[in-house]
PDB file of N, CA and C in Angstrom:
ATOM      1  N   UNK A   1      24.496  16.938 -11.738  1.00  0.00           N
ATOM      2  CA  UNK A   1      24.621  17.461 -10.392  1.00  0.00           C
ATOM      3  C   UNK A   1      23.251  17.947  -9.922  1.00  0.00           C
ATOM      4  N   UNK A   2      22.904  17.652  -9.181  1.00  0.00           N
ATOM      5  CA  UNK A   2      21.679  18.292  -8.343  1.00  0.00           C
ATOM      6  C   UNK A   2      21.049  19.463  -8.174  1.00  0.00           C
ATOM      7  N   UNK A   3      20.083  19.829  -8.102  1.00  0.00           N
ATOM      8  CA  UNK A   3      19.701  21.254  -8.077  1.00  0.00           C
ATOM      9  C   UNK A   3      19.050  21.958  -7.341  1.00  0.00           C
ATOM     10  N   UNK A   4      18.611  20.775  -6.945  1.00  0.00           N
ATOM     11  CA  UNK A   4      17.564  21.101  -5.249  1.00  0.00           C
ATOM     12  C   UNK A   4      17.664  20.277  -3.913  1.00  0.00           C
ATOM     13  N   UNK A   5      17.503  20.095  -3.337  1.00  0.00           N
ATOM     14  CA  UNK A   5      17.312  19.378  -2.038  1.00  0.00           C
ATOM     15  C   UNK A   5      16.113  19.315  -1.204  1.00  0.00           C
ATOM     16  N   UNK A   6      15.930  17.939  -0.485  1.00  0.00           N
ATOM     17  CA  UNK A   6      15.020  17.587  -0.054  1.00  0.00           C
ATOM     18  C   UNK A   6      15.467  17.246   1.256  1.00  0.00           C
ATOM     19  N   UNK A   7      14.990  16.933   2.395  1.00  0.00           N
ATOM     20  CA  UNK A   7      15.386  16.436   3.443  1.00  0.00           C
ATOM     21  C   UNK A   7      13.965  15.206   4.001  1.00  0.00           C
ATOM     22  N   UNK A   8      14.464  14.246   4.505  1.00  0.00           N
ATOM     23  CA  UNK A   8      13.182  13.657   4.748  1.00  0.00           C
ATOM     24  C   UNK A   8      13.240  13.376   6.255  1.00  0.00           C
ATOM     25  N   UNK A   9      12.365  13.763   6.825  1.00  0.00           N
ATOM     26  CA  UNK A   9      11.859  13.777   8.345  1.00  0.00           C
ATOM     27  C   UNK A   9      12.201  11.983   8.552  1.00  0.00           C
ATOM     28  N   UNK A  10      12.429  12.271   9.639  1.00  0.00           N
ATOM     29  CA  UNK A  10      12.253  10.875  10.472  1.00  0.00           C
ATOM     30  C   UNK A  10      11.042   9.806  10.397  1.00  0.00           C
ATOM     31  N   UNK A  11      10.093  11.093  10.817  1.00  0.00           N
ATOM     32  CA  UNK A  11       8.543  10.343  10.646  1.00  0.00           C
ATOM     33  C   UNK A  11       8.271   9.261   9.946  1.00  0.00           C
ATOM     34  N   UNK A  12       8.969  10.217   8.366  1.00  0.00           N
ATOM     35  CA  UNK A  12       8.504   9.131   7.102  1.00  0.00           C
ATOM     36  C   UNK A  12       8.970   7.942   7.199  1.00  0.00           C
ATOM     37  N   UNK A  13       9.848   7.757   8.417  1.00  0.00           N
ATOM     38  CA  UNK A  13      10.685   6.243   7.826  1.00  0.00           C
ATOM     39  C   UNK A  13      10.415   5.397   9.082  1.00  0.00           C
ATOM     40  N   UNK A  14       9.726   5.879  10.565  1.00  0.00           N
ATOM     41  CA  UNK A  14       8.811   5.161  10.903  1.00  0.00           C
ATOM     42  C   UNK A  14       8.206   4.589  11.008  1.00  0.00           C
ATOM     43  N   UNK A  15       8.017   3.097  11.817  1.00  0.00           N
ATOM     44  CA  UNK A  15       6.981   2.134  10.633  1.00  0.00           C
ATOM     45  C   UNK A  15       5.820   2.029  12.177  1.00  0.00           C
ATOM     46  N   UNK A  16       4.689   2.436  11.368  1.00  0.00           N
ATOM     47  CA  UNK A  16       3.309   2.148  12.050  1.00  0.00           C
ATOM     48  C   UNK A  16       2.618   1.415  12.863  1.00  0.00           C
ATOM     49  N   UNK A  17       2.566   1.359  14.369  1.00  0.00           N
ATOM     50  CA  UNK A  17       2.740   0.306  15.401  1.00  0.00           C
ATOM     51  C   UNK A  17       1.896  -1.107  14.927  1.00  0.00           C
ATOM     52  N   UNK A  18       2.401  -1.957  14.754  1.00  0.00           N
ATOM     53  CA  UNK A  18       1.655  -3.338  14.224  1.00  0.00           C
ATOM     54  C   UNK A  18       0.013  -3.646  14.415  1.00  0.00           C
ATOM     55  N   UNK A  19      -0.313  -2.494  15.756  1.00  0.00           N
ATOM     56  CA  UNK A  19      -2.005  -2.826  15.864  1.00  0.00           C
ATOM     57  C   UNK A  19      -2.453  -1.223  15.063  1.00  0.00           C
ATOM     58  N   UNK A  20      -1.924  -0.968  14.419  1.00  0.00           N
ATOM     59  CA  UNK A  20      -2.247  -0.395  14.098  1.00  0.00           C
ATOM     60  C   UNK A  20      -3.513  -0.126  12.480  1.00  0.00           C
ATOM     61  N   UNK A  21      -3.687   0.202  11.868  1.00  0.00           N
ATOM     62  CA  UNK A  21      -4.736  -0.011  10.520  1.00  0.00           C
ATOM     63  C   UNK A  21      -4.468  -0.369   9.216  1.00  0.00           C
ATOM     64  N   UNK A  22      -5.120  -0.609   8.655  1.00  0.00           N
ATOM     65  CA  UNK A  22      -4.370  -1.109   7.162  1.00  0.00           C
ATOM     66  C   UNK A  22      -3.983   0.000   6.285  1.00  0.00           C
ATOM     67  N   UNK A  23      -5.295   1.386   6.984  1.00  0.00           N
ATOM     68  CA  UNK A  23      -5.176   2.426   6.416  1.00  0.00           C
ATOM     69  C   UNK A  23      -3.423   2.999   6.204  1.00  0.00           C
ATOM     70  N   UNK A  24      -3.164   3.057   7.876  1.00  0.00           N
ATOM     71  CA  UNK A  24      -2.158   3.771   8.219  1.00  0.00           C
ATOM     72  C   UNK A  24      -0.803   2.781   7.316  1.00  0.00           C
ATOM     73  N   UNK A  25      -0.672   1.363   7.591  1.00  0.00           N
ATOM     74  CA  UNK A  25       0.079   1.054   6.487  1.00  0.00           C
ATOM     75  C   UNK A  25       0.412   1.084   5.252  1.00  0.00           C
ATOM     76  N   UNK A  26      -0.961   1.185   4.835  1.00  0.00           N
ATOM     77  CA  UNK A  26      -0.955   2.047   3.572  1.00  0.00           C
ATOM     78  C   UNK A  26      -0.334   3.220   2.611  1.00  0.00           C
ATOM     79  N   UNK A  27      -1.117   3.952   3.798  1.00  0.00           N
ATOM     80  CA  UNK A  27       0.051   5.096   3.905  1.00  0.00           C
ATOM     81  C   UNK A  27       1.608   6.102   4.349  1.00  0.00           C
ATOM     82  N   UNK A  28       1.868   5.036   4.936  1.00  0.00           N
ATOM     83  CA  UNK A  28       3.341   4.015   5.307  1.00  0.00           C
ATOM     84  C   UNK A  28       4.301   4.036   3.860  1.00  0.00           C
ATOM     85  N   UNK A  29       3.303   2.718   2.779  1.00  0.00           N
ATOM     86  CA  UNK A  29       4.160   2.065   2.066  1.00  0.00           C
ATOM     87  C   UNK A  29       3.976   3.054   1.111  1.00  0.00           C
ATOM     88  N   UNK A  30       2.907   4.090   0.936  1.00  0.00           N
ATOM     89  CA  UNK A  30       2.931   4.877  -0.328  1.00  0.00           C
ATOM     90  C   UNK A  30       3.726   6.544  -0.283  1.00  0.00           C
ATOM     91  N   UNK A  31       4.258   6.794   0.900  1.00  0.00           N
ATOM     92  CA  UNK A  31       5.278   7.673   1.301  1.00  0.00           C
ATOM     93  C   UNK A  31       6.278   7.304   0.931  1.00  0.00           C
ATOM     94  N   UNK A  32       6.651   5.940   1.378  1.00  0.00           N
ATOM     95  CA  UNK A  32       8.349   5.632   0.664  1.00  0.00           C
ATOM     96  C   UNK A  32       8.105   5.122  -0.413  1.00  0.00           C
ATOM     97  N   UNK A  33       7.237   5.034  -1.329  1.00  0.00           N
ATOM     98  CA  UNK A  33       6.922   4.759  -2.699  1.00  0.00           C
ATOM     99  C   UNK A  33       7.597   6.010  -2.815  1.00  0.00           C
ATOM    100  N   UNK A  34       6.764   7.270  -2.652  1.00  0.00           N
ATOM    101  CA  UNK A  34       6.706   8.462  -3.516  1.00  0.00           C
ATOM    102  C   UNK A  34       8.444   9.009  -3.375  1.00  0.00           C
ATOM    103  N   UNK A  35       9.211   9.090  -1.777  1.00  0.00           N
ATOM    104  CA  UNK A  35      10.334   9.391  -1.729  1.00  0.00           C
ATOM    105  C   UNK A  35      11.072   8.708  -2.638  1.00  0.00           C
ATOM    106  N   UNK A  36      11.331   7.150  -2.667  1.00  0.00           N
ATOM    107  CA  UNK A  36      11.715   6.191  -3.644  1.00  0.00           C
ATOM    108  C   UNK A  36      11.948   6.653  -4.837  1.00  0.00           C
ATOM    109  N   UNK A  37      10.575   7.560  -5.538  1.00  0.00           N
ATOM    110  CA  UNK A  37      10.206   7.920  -6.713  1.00  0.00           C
ATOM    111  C   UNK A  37      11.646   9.068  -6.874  1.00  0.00           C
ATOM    112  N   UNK A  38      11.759   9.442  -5.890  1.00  0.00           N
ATOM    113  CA  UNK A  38      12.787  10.732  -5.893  1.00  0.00           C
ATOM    114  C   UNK A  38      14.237  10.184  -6.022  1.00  0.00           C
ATOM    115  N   UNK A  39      14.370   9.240  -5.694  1.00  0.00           N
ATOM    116  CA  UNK A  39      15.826   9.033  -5.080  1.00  0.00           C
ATOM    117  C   UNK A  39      16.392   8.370  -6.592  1.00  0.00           C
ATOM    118  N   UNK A  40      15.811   8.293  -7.340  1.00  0.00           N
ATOM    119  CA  UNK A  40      15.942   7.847  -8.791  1.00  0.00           C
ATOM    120  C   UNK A  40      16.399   9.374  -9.995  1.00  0.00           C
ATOM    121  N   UNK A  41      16.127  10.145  -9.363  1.00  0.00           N
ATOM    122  CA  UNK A  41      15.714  11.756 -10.413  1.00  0.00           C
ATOM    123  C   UNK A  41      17.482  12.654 -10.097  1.00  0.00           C
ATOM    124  N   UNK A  42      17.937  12.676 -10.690  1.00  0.00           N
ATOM    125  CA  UNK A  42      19.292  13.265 -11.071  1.00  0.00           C
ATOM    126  C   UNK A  42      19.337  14.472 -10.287  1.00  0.00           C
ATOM    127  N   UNK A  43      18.202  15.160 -10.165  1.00  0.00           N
ATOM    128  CA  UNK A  43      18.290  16.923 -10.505  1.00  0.00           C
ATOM    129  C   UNK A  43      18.313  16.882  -8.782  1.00  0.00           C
ATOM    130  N   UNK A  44      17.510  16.096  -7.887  1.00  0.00           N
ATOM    131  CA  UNK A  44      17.218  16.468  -6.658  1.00  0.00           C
ATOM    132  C   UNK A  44      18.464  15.499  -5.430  1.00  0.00           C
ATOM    133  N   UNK A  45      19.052  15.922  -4.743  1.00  0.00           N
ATOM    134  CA  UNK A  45      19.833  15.440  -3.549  1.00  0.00           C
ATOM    135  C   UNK A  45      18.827  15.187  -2.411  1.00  0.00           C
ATOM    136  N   UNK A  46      18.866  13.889  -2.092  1.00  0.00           N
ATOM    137  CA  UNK A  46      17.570  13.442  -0.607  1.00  0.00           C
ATOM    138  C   UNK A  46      18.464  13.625   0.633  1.00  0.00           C
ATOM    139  N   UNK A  47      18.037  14.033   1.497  1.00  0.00           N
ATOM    140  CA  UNK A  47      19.469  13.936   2.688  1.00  0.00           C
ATOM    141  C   UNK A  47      18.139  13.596   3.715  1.00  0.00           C
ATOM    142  N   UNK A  48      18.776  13.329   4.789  1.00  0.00           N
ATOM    143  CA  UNK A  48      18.123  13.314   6.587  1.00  0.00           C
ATOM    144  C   UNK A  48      18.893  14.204   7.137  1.00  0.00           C
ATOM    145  N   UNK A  49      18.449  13.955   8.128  1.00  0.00           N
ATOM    146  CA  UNK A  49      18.862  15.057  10.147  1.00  0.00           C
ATOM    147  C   UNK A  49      19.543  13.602  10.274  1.00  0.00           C
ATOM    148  N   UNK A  50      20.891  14.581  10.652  1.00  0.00           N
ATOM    149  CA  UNK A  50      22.127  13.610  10.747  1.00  0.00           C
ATOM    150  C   UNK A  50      21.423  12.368  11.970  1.00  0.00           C
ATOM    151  N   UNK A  51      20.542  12.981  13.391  1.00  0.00           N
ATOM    152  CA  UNK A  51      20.206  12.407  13.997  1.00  0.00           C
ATOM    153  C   UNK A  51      19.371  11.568  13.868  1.00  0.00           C
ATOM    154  N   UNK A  52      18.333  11.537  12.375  1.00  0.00           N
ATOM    155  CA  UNK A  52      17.379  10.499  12.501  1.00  0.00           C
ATOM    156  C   UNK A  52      17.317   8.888  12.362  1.00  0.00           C
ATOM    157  N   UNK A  53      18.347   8.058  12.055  1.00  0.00           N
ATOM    158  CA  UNK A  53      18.490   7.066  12.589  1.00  0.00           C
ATOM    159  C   UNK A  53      19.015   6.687  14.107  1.00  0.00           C
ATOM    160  N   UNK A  54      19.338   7.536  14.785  1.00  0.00           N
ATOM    161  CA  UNK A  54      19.668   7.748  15.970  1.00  0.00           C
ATOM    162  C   UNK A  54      17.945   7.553  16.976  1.00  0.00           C
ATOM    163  N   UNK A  55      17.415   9.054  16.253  1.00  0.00           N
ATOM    164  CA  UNK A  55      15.939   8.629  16.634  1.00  0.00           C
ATOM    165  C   UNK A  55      15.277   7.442  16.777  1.00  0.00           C
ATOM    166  N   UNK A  56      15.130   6.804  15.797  1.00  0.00           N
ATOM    167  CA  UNK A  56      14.307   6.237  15.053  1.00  0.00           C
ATOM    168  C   UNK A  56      14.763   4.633  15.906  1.00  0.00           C
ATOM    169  N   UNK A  57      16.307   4.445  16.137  1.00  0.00           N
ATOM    170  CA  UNK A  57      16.861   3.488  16.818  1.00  0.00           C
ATOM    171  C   UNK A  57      16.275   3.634  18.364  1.00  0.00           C
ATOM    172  N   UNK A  58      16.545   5.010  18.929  1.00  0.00           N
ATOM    173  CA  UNK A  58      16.084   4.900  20.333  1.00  0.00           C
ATOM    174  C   UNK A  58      14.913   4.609  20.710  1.00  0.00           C
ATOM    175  N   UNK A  59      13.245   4.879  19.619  1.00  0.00           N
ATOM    176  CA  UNK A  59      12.033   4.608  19.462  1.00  0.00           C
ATOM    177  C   UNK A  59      11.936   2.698  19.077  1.00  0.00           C
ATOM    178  N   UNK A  60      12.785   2.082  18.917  1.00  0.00           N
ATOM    179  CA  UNK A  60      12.735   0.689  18.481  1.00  0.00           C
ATOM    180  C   UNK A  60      12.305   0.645  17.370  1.00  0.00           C
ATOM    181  N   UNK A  61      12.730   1.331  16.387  1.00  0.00           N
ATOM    182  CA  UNK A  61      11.929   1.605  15.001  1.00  0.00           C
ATOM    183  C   UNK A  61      13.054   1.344  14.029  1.00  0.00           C
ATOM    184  N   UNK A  62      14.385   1.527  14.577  1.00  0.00           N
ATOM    185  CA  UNK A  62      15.646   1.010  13.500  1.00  0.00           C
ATOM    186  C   UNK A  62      16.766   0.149  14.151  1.00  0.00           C
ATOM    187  N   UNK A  63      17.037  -0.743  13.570  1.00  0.00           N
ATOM    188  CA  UNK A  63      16.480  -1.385  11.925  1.00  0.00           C
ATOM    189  C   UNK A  63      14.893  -1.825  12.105  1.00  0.00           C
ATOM    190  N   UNK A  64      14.727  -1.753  10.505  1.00  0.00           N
ATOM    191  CA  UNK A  64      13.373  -1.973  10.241  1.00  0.00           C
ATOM    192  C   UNK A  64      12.501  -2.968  10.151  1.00  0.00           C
ATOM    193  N   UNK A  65      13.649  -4.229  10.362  1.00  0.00           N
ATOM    194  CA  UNK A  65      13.522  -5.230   9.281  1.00  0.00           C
ATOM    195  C   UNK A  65      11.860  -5.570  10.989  1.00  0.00           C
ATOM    196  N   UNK A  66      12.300  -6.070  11.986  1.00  0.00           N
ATOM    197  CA  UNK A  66      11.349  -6.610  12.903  1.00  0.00           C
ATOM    198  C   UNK A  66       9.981  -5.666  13.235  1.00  0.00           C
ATOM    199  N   UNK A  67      10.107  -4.522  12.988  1.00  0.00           N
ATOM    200  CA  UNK A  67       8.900  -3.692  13.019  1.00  0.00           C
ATOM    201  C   UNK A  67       7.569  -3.901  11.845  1.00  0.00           C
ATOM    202  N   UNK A  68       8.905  -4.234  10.775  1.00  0.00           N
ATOM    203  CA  UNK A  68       8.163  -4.029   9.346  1.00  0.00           C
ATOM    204  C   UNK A  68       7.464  -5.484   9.180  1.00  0.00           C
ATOM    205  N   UNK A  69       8.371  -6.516  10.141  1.00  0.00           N
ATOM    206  CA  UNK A  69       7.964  -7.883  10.095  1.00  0.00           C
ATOM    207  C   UNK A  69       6.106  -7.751  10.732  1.00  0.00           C
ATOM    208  N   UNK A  70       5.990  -7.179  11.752  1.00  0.00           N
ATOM    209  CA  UNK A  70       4.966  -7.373  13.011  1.00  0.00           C
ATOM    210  C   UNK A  70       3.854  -6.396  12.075  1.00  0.00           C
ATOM    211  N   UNK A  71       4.456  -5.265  11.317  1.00  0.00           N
ATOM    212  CA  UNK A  71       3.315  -4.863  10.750  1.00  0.00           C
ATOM    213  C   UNK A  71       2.942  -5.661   9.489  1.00  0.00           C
ATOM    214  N   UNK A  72       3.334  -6.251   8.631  1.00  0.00           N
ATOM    215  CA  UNK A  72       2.649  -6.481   8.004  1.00  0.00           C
ATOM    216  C   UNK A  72       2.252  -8.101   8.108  1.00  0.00           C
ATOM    217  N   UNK A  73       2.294  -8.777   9.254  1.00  0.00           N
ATOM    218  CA  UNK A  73       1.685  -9.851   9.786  1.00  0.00           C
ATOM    219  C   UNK A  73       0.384  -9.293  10.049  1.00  0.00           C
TER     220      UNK A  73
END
């Protein structure tokens, strides 16, 4: 059972406007590396803001799949 909690912002799951840098993708793919890293570990519960796919949909940012396409073209 879990022992702590995490919540992950919207931000993180944002994907980085396609003109954007290699930098910023970068650091894109190594945020949901590190959350990733979490969502594997017994002890910790990951949750969101009930609203952030809501967000993230009204920004044209969810689903991911065509954002994620344009950035990493």
């Amino acid at each position: 059972m879990p022992s702590a909690s995490a919540t992950i912002d919207a931000s993180v799951l944002a994907v980085p406007p396609p003109n954007g840098t290699a930098s910023e993708a970068h650091r894109y793919i190594e945020a949901l590396l590190d959350w990733a890293k979490l969502l594997a570990e017994p002890w910790i519960a990951i949750c969101m803001s009930e609203q952030s796919s809501e967000v993230l949909f009204d920004a044209g940012l969810y689903p991911l799949h065509n954002p994620l396409r344009q950035l990493f073209s």
